[in-house]
PDB file of N, CA and C in Angstrom:
ATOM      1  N   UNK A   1     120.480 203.446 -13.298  1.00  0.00           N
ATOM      2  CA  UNK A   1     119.890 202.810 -14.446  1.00  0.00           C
ATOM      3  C   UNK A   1     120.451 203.485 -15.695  1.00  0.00           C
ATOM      4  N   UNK A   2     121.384 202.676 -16.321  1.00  0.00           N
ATOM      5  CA  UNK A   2     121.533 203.700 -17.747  1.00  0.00           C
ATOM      6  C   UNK A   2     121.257 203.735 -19.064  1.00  0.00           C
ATOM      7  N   UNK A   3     121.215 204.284 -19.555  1.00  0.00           N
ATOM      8  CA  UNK A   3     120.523 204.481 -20.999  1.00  0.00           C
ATOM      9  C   UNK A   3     120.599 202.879 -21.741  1.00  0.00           C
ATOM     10  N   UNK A   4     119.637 202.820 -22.730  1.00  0.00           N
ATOM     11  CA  UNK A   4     119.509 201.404 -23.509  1.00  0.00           C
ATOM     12  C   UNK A   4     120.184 202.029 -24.666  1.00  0.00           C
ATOM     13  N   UNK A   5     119.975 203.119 -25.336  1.00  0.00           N
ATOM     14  CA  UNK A   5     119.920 203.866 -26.428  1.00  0.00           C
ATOM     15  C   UNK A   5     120.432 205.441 -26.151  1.00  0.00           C
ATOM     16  N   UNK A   6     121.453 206.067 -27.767  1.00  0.00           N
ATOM     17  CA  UNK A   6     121.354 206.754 -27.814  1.00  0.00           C
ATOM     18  C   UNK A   6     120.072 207.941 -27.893  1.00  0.00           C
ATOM     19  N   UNK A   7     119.154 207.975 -28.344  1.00  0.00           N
ATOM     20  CA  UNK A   7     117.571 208.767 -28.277  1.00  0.00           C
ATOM     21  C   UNK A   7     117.331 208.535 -26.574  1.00  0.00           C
ATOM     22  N   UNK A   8     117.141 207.455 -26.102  1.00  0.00           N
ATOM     23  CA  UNK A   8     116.795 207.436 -24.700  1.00  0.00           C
ATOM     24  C   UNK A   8     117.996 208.408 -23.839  1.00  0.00           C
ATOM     25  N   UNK A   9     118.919 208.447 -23.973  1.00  0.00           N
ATOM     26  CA  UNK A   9     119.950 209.466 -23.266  1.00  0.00           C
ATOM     27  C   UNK A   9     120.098 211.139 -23.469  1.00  0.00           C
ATOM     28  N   UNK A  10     119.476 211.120 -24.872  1.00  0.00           N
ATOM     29  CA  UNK A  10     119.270 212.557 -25.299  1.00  0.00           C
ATOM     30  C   UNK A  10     118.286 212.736 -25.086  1.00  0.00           C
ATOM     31  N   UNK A  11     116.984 212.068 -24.614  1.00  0.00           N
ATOM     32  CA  UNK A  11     116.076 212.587 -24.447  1.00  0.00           C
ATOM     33  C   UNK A  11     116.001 212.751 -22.488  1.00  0.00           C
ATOM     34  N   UNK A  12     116.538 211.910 -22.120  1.00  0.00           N
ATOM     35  CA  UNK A  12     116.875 212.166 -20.392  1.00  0.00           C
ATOM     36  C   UNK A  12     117.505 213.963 -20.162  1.00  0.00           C
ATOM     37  N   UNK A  13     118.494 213.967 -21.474  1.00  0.00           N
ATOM     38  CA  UNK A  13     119.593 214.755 -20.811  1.00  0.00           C
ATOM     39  C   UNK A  13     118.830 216.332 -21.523  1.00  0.00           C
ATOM     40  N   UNK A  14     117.826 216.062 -21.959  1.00  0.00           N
ATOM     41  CA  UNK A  14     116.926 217.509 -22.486  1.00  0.00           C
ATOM     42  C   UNK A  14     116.009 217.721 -21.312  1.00  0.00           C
ATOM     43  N   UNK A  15     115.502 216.302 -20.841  1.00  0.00           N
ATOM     44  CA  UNK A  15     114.234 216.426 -19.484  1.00  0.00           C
ATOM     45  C   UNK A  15     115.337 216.943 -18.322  1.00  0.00           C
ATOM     46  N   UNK A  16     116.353 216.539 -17.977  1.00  0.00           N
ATOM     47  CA  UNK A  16     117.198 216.999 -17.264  1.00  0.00           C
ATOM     48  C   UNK A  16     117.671 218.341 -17.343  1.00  0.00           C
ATOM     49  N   UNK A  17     117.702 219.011 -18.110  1.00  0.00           N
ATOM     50  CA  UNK A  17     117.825 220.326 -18.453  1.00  0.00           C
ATOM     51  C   UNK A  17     116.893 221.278 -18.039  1.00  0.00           C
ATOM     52  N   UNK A  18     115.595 220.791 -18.328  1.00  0.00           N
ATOM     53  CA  UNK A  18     114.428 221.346 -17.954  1.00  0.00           C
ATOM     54  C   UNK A  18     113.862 221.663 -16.915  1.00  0.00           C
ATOM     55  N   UNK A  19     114.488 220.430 -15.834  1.00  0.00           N
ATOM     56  CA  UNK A  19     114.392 220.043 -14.372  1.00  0.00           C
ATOM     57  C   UNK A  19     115.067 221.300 -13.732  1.00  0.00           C
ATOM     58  N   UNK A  20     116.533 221.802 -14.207  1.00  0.00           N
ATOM     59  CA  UNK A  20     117.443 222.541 -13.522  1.00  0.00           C
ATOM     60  C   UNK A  20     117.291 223.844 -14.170  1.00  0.00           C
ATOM     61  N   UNK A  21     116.486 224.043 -14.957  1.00  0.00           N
ATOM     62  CA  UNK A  21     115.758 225.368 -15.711  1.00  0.00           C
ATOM     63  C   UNK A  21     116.616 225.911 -16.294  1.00  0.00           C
ATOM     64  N   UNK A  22     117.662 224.956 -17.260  1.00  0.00           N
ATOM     65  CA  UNK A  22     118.342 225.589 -18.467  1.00  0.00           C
ATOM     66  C   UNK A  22     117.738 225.631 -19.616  1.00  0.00           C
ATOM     67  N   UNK A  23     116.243 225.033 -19.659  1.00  0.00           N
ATOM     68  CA  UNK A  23     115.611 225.524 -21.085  1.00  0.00           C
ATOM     69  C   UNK A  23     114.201 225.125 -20.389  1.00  0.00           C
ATOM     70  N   UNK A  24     113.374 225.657 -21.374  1.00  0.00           N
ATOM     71  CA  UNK A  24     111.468 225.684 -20.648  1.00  0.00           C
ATOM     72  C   UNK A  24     110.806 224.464 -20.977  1.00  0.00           C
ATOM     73  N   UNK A  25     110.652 223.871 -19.913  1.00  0.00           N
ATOM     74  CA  UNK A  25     109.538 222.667 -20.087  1.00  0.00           C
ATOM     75  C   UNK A  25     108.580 222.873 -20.833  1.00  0.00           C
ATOM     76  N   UNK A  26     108.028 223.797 -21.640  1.00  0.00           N
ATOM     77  CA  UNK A  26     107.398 224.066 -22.971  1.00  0.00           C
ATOM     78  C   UNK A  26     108.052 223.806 -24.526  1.00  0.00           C
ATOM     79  N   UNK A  27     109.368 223.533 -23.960  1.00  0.00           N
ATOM     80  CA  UNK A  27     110.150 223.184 -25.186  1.00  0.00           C
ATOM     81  C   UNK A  27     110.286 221.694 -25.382  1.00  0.00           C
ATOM     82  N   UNK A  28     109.891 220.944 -24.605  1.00  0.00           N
ATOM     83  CA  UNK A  28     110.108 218.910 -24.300  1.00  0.00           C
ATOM     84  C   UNK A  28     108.971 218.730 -25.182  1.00  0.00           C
ATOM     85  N   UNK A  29     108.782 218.161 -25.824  1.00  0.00           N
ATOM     86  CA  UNK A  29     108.125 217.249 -26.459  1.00  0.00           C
ATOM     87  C   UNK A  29     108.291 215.850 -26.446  1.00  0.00           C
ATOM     88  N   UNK A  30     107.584 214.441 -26.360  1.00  0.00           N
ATOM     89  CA  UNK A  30     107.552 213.050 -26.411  1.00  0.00           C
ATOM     90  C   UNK A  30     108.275 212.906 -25.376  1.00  0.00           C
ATOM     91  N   UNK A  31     109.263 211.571 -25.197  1.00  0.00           N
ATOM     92  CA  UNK A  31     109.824 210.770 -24.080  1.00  0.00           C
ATOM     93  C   UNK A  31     110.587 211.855 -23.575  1.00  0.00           C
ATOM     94  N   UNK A  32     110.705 212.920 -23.905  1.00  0.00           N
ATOM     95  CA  UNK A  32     111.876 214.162 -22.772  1.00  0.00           C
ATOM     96  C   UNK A  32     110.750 214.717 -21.681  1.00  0.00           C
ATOM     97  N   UNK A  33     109.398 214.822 -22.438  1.00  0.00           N
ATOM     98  CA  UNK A  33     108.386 215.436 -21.537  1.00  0.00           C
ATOM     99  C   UNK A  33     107.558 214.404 -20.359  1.00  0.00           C
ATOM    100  N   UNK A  34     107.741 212.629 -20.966  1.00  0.00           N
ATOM    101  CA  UNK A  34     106.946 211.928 -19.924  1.00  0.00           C
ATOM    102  C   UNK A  34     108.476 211.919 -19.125  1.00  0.00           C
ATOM    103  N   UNK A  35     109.249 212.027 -19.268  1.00  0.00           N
ATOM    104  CA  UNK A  35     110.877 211.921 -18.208  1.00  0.00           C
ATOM    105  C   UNK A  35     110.537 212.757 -17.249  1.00  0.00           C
ATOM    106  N   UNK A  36     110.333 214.005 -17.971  1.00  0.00           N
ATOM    107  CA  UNK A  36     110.699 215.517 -17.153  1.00  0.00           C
ATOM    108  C   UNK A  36     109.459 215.031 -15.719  1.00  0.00           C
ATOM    109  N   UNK A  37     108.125 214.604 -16.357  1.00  0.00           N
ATOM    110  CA  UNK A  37     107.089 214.244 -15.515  1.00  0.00           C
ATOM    111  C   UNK A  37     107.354 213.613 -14.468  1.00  0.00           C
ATOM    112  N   UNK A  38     108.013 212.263 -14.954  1.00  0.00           N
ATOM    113  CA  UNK A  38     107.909 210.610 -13.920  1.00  0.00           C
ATOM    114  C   UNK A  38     109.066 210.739 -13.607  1.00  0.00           C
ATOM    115  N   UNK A  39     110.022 211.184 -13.390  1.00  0.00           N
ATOM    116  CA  UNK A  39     111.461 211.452 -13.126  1.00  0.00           C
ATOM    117  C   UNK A  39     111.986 212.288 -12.372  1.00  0.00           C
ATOM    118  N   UNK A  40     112.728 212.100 -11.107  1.00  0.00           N
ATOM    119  CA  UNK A  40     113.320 212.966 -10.212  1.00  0.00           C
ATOM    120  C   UNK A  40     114.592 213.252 -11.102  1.00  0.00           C
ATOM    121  N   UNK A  41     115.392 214.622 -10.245  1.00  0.00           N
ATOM    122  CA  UNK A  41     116.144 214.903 -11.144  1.00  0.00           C
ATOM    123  C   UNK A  41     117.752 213.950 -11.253  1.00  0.00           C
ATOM    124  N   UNK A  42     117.986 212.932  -9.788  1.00  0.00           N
ATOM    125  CA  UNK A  42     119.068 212.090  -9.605  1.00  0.00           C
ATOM    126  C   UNK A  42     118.556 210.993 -10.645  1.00  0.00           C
ATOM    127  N   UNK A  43     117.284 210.494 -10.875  1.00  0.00           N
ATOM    128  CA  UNK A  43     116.981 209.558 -11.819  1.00  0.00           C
ATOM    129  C   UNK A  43     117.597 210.070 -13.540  1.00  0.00           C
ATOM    130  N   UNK A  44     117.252 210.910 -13.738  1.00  0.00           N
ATOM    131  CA  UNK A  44     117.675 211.515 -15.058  1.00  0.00           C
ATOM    132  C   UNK A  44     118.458 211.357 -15.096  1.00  0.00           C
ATOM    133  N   UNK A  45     119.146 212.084 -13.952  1.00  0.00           N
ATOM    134  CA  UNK A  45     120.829 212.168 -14.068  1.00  0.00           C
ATOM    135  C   UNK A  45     121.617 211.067 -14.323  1.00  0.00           C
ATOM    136  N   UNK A  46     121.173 209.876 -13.590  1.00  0.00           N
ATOM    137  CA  UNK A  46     121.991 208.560 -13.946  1.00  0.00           C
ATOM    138  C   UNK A  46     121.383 208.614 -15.368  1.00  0.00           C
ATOM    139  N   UNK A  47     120.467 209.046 -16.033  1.00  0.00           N
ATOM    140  CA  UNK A  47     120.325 207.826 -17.702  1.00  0.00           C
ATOM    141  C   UNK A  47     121.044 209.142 -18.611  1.00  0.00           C
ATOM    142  N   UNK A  48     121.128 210.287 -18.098  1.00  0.00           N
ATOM    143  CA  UNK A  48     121.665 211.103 -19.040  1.00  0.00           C
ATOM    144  C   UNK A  48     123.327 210.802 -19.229  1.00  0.00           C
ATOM    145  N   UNK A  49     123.919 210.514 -17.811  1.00  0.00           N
ATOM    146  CA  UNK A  49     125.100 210.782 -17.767  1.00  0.00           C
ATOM    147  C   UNK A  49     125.848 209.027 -18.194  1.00  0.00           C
ATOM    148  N   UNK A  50     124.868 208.681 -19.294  1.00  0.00           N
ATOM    149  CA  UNK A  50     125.589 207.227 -19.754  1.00  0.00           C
ATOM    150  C   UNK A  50     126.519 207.145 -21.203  1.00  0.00           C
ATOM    151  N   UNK A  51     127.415 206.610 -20.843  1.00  0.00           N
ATOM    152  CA  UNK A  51     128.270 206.722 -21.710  1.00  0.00           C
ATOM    153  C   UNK A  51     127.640 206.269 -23.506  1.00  0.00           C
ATOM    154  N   UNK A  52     127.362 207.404 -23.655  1.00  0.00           N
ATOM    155  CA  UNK A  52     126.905 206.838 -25.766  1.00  0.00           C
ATOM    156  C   UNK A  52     127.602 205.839 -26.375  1.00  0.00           C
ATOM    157  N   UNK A  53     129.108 206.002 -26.327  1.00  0.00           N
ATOM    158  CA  UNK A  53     129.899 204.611 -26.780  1.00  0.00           C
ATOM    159  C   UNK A  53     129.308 203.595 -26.713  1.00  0.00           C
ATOM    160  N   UNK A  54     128.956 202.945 -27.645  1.00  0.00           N
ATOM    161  CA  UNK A  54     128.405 201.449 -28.349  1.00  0.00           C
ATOM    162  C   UNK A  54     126.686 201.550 -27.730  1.00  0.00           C
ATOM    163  N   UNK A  55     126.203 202.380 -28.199  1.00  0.00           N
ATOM    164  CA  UNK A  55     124.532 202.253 -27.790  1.00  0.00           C
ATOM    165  C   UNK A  55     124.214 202.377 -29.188  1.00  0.00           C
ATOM    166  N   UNK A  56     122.892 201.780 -29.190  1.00  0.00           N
ATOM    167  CA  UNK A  56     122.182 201.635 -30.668  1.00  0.00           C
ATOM    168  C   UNK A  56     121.710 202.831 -30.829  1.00  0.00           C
ATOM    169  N   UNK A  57     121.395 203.800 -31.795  1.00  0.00           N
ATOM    170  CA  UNK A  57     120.594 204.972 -32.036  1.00  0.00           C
ATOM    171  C   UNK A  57     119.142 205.031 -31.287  1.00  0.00           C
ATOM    172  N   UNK A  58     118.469 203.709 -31.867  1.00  0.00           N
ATOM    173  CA  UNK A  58     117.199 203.262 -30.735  1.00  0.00           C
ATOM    174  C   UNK A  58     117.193 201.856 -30.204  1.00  0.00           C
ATOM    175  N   UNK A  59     116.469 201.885 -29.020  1.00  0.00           N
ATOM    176  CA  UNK A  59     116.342 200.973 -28.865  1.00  0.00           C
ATOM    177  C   UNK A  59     116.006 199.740 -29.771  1.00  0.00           C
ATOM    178  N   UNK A  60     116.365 198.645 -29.449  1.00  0.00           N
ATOM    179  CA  UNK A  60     115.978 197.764 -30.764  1.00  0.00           C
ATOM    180  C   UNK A  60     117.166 197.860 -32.093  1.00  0.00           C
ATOM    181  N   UNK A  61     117.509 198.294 -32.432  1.00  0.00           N
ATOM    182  CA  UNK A  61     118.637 198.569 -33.072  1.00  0.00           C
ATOM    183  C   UNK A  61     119.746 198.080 -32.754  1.00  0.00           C
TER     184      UNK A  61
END
């Protein structure tokens, strides 16, 4: 599944970080922290690892 949006991919690829304990799940705040929650770490991985080229900043955009 890959990203709609740039924000949706940066926020995967911070919950993804968190998952593999390169920074503290005390540091996620908003959609990085419900990710880190509802999200295995192969799920992340596909929305983090989406190419940014031509994505809107947000969704809707």
């Amino acid at each position: 599944m890959p990203a709609e949006s740039k924000a949706q991919q940066k926020a995967a690829g911070a919950a993804l970080a968190a998952k593999r304990g390169e920074m503290k799940v005390g540091d996620l705040v908003g959609a990085s922290r419900e990710m880190y929650d509802s999200m295995s770490e192969s799920e992340l991985e596909d929305i983090a690892s989406t190419d940014r080229k031509g994505l809107p900043e947000k969704k809707g955009d």
